[in-house]
C-alpha atoms as a PDB file:
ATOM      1  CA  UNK A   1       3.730  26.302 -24.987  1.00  0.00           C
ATOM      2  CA  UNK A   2       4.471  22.665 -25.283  1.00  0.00           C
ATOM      3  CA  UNK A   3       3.196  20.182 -22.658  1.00  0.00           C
ATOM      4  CA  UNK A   4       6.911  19.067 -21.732  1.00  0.00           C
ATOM      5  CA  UNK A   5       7.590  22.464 -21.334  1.00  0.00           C
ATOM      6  CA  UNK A   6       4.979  23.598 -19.287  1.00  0.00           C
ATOM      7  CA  UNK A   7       5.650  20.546 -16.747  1.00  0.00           C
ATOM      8  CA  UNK A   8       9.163  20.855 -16.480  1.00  0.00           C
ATOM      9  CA  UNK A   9       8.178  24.534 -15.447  1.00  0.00           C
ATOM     10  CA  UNK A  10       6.011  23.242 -12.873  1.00  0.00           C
ATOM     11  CA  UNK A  11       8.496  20.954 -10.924  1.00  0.00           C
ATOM     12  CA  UNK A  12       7.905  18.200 -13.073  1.00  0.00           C
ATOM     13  CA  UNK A  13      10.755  15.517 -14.063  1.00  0.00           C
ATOM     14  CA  UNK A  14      10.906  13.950 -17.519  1.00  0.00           C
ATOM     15  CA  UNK A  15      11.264  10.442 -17.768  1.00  0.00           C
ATOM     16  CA  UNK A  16      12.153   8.841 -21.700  1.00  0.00           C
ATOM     17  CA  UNK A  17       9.767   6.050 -22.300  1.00  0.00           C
ATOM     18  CA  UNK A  18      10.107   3.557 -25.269  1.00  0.00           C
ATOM     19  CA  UNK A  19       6.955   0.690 -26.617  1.00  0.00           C
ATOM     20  CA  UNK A  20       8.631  -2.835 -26.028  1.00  0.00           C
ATOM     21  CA  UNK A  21       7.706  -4.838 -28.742  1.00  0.00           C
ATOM     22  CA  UNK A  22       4.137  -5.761 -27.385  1.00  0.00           C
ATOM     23  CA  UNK A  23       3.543  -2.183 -27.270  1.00  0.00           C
ATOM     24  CA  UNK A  24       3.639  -1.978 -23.892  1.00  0.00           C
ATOM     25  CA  UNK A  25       5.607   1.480 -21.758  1.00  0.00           C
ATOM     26  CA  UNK A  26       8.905   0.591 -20.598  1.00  0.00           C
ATOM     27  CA  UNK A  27      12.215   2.796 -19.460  1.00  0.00           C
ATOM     28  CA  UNK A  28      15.845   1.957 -17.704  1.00  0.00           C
ATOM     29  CA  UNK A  29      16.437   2.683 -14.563  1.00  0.00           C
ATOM     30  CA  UNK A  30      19.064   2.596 -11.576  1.00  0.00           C
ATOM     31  CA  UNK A  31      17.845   0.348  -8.355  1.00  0.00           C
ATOM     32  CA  UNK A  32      20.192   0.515  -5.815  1.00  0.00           C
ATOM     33  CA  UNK A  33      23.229   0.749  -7.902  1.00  0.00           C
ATOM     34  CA  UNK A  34      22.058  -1.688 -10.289  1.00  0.00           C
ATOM     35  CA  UNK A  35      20.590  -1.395 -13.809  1.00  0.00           C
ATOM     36  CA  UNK A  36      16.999  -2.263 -14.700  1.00  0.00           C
ATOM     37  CA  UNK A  37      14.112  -2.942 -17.087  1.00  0.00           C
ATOM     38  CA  UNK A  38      11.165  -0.941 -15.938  1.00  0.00           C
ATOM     39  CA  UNK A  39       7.502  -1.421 -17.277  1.00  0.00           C
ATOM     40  CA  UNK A  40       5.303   1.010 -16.912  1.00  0.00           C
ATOM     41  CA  UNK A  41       2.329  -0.209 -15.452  1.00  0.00           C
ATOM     42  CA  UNK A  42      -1.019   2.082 -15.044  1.00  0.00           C
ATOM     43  CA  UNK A  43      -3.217  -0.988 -13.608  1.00  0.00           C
ATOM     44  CA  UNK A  44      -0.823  -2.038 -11.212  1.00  0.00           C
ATOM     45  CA  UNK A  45      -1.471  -0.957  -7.680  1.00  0.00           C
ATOM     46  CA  UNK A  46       2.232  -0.982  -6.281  1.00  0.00           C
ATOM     47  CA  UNK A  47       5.588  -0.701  -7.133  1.00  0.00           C
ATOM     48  CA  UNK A  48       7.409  -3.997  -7.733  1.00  0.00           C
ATOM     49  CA  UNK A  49      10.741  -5.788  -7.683  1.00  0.00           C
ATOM     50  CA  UNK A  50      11.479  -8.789  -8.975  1.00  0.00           C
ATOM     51  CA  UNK A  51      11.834 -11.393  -6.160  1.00  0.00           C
ATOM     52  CA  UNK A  52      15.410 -12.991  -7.800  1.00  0.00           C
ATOM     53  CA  UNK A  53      16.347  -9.259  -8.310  1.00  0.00           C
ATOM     54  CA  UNK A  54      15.377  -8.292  -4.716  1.00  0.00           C
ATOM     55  CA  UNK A  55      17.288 -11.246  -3.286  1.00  0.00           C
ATOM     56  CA  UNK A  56      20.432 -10.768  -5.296  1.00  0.00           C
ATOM     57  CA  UNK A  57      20.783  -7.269  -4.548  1.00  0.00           C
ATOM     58  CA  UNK A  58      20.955  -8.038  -0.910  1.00  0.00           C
ATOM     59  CA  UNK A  59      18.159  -6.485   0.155  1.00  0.00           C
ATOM     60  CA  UNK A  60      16.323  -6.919   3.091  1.00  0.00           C
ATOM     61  CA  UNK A  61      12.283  -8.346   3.091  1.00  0.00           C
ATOM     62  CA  UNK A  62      10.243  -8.614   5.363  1.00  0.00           C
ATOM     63  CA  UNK A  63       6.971 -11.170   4.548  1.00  0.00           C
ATOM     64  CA  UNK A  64       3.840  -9.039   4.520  1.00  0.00           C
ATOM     65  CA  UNK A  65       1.823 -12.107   5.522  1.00  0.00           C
ATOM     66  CA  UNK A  66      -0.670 -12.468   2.618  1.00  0.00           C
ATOM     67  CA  UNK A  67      -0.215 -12.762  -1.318  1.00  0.00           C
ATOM     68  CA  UNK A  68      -0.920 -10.876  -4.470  1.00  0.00           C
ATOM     69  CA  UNK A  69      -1.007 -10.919  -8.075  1.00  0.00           C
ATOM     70  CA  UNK A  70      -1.294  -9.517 -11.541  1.00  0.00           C
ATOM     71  CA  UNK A  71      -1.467 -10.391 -15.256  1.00  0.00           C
ATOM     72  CA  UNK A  72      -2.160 -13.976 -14.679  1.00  0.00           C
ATOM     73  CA  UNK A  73       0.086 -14.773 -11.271  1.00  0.00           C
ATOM     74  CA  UNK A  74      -2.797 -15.494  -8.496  1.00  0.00           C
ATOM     75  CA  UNK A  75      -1.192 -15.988  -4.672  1.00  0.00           C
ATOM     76  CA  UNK A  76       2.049 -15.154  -4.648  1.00  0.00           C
ATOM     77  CA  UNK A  77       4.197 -14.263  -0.980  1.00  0.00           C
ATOM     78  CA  UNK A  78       4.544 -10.502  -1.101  1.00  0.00           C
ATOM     79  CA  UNK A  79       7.807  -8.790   1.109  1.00  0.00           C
ATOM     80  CA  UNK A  80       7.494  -5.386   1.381  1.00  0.00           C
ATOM     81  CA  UNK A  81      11.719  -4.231   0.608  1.00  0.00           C
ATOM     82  CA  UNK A  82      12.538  -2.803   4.328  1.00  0.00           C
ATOM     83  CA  UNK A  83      14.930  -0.297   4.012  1.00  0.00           C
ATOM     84  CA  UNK A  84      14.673   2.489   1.761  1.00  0.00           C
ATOM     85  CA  UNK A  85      16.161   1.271  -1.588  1.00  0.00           C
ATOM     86  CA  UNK A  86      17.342   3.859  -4.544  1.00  0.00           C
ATOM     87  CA  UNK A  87      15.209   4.047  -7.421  1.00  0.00           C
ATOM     88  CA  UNK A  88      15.992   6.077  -9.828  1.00  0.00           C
ATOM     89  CA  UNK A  89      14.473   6.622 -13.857  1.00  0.00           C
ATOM     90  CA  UNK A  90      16.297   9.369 -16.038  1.00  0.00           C
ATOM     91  CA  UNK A  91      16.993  12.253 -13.573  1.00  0.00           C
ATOM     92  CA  UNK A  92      13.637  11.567 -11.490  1.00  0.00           C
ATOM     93  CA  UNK A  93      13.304   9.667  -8.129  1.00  0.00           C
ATOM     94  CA  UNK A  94      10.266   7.736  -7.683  1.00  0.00           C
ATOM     95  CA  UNK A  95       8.434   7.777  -4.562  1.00  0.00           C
ATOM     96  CA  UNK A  96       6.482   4.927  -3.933  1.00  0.00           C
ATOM     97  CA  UNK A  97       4.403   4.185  -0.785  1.00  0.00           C
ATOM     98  CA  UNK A  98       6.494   1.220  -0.324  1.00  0.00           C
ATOM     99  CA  UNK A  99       8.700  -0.886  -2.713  1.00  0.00           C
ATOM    100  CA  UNK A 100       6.909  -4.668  -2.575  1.00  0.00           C
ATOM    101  CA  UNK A 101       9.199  -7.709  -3.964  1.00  0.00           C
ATOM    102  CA  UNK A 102       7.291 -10.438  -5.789  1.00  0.00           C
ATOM    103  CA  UNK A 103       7.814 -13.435  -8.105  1.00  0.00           C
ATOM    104  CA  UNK A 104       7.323 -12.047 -11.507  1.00  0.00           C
ATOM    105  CA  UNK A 105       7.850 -14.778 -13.199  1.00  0.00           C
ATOM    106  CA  UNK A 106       4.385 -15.039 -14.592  1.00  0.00           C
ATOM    107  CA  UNK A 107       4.822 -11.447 -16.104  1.00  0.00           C
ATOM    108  CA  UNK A 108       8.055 -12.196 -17.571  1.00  0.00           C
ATOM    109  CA  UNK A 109       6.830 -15.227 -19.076  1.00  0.00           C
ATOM    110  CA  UNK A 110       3.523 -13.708 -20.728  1.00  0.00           C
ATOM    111  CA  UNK A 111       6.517 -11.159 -22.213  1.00  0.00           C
ATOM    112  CA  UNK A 112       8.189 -13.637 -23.542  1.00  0.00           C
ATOM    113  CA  UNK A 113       5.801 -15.694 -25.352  1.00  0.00           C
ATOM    114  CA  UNK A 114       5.028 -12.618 -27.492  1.00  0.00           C
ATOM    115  CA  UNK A 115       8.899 -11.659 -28.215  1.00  0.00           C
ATOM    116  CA  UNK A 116       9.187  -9.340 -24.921  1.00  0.00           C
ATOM    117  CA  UNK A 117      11.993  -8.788 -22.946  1.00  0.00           C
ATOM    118  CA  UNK A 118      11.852 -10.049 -19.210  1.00  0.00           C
ATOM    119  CA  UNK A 119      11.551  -6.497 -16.511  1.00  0.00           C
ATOM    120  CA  UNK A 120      13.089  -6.294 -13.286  1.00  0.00           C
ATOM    121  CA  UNK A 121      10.587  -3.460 -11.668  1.00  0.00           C
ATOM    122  CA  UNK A 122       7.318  -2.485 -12.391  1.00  0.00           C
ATOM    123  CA  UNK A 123       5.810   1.042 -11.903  1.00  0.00           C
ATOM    124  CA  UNK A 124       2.522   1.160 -10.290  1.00  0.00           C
ATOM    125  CA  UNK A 125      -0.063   3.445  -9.548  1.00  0.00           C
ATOM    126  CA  UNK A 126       0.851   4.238  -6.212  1.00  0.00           C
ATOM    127  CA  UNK A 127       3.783   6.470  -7.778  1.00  0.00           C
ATOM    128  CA  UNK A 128       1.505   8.352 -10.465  1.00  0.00           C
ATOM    129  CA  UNK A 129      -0.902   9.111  -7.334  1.00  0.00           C
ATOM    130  CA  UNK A 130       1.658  10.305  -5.453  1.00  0.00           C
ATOM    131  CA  UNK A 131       3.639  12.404  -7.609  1.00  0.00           C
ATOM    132  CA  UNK A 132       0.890  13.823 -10.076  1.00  0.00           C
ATOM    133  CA  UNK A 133       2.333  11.941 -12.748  1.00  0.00           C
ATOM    134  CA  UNK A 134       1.878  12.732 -16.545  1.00  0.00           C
ATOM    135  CA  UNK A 135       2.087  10.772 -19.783  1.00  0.00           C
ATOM    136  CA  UNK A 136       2.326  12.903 -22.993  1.00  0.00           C
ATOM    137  CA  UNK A 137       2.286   9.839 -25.841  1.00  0.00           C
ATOM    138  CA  UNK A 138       3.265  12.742 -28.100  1.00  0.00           C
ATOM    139  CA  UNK A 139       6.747  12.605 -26.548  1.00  0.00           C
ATOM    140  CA  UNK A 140       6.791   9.045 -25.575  1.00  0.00           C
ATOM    141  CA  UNK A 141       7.601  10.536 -22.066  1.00  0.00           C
ATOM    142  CA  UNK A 142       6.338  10.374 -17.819  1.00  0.00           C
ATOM    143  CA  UNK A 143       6.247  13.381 -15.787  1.00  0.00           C
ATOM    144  CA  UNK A 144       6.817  12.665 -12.342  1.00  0.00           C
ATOM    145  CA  UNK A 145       6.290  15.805  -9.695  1.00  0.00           C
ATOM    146  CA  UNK A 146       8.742  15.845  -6.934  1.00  0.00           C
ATOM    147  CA  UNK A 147       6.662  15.199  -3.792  1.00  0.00           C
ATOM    148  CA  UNK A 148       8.844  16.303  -1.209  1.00  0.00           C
ATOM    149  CA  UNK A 149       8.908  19.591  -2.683  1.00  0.00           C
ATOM    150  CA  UNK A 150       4.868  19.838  -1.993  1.00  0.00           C
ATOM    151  CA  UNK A 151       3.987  20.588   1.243  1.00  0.00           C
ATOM    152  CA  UNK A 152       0.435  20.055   1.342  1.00  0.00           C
ATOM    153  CA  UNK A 153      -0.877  16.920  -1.129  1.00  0.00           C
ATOM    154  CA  UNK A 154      -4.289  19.159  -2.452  1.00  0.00           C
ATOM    155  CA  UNK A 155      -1.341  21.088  -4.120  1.00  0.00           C
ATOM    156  CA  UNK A 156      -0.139  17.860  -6.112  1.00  0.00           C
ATOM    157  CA  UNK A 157      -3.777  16.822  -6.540  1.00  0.00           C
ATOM    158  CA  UNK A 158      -4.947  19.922  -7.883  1.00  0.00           C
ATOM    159  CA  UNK A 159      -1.635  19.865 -10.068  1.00  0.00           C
ATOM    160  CA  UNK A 160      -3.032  16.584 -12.080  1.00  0.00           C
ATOM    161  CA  UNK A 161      -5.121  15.707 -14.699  1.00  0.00           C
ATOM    162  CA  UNK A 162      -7.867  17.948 -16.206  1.00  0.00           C
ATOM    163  CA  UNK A 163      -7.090  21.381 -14.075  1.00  0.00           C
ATOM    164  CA  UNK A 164      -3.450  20.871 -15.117  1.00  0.00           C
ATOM    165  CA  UNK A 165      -4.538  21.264 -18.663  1.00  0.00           C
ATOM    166  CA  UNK A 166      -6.924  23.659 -17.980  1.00  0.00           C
ATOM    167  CA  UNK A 167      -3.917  25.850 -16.643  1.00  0.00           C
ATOM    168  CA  UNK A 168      -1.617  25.321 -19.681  1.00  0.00           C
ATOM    169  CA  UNK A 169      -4.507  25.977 -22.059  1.00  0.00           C
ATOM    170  CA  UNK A 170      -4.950  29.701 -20.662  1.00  0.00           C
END
């Protein structure tokens, strides 16, 4: 049984990835009614907006009263995106523990001095955590777990990683 099979059988959502031409993850998605880049982003911590994007959708921020960073950007404001805000990649809803909006200018930047394309959101970590998510490089695909189908966490846990492939393997 192929691995995108055996995840789609298992709840999982497929999400169609394409390399950018650093190399780097990226897909399209839909935030709150509005196309977007998206770069997939293992190292990253949280799920984030663009600030410009943030503010010209209308959304509401609230100032989280400290800064952050990433790739190069050191203290920037952080506003955590107060409402819940539509995010959608392929047929798959990301859950993240909280959508942050920050300047990404520095990211976009470090794109485009090697020939990159400027993103709108980035996909962090606190998404994969959450929804047991899967990267088969063979299919240039993410497999995202619907999390409000799981009602107890240990289930998507258990669900990840090494015991997932033990499980397909048998």
């Amino acid at each position: 049984m192929l691995l995108s099979a055996f995840l789609e059988s298992q709840g999982y959502k497929r999400i169609s990835l394409t390399r950018n031409g650093l190399g780097h993850l990226e897909t399209t998605g839909i935030l709150a009614g509005h196309a977007v880049r998206v770069l997939i982003d293992t190292g990253a911590g949280a799920t984030i907006v663009a600030l410009p994007i943030a503010q010209d959708l209308g959304l509401e921020l609230i100032s989280e009263g400290h800064t952050g960073g990433g790739a190069g950007g050191t203290n920037l404001e952080t506003f955590k995106v107060k409402n819940n805000v539509s995010l959608t990649l392929d047929n798959a809803v990301p859950r993240p523990k909280a959508l942050i909006a920050m300047d990404l200018s520095h990211v976009n930047a470090a794109l485009g001095l090697k020939g990159g394309s400027a993103v709108d959101v980035i996909l962090g970590v606190d998404v994969f955590e959450r929804q047991a998510a899967v990267i088969d490089y063979g299919t240039s695909s993410r497999f995202l777990r619907d999390a409000e189908g799981v009602e107890d966490k240990s289930d998507v846990q258990e669900s990840s990683g090494e015991a997932l492939l033990e499980r397909s393997s048998t």
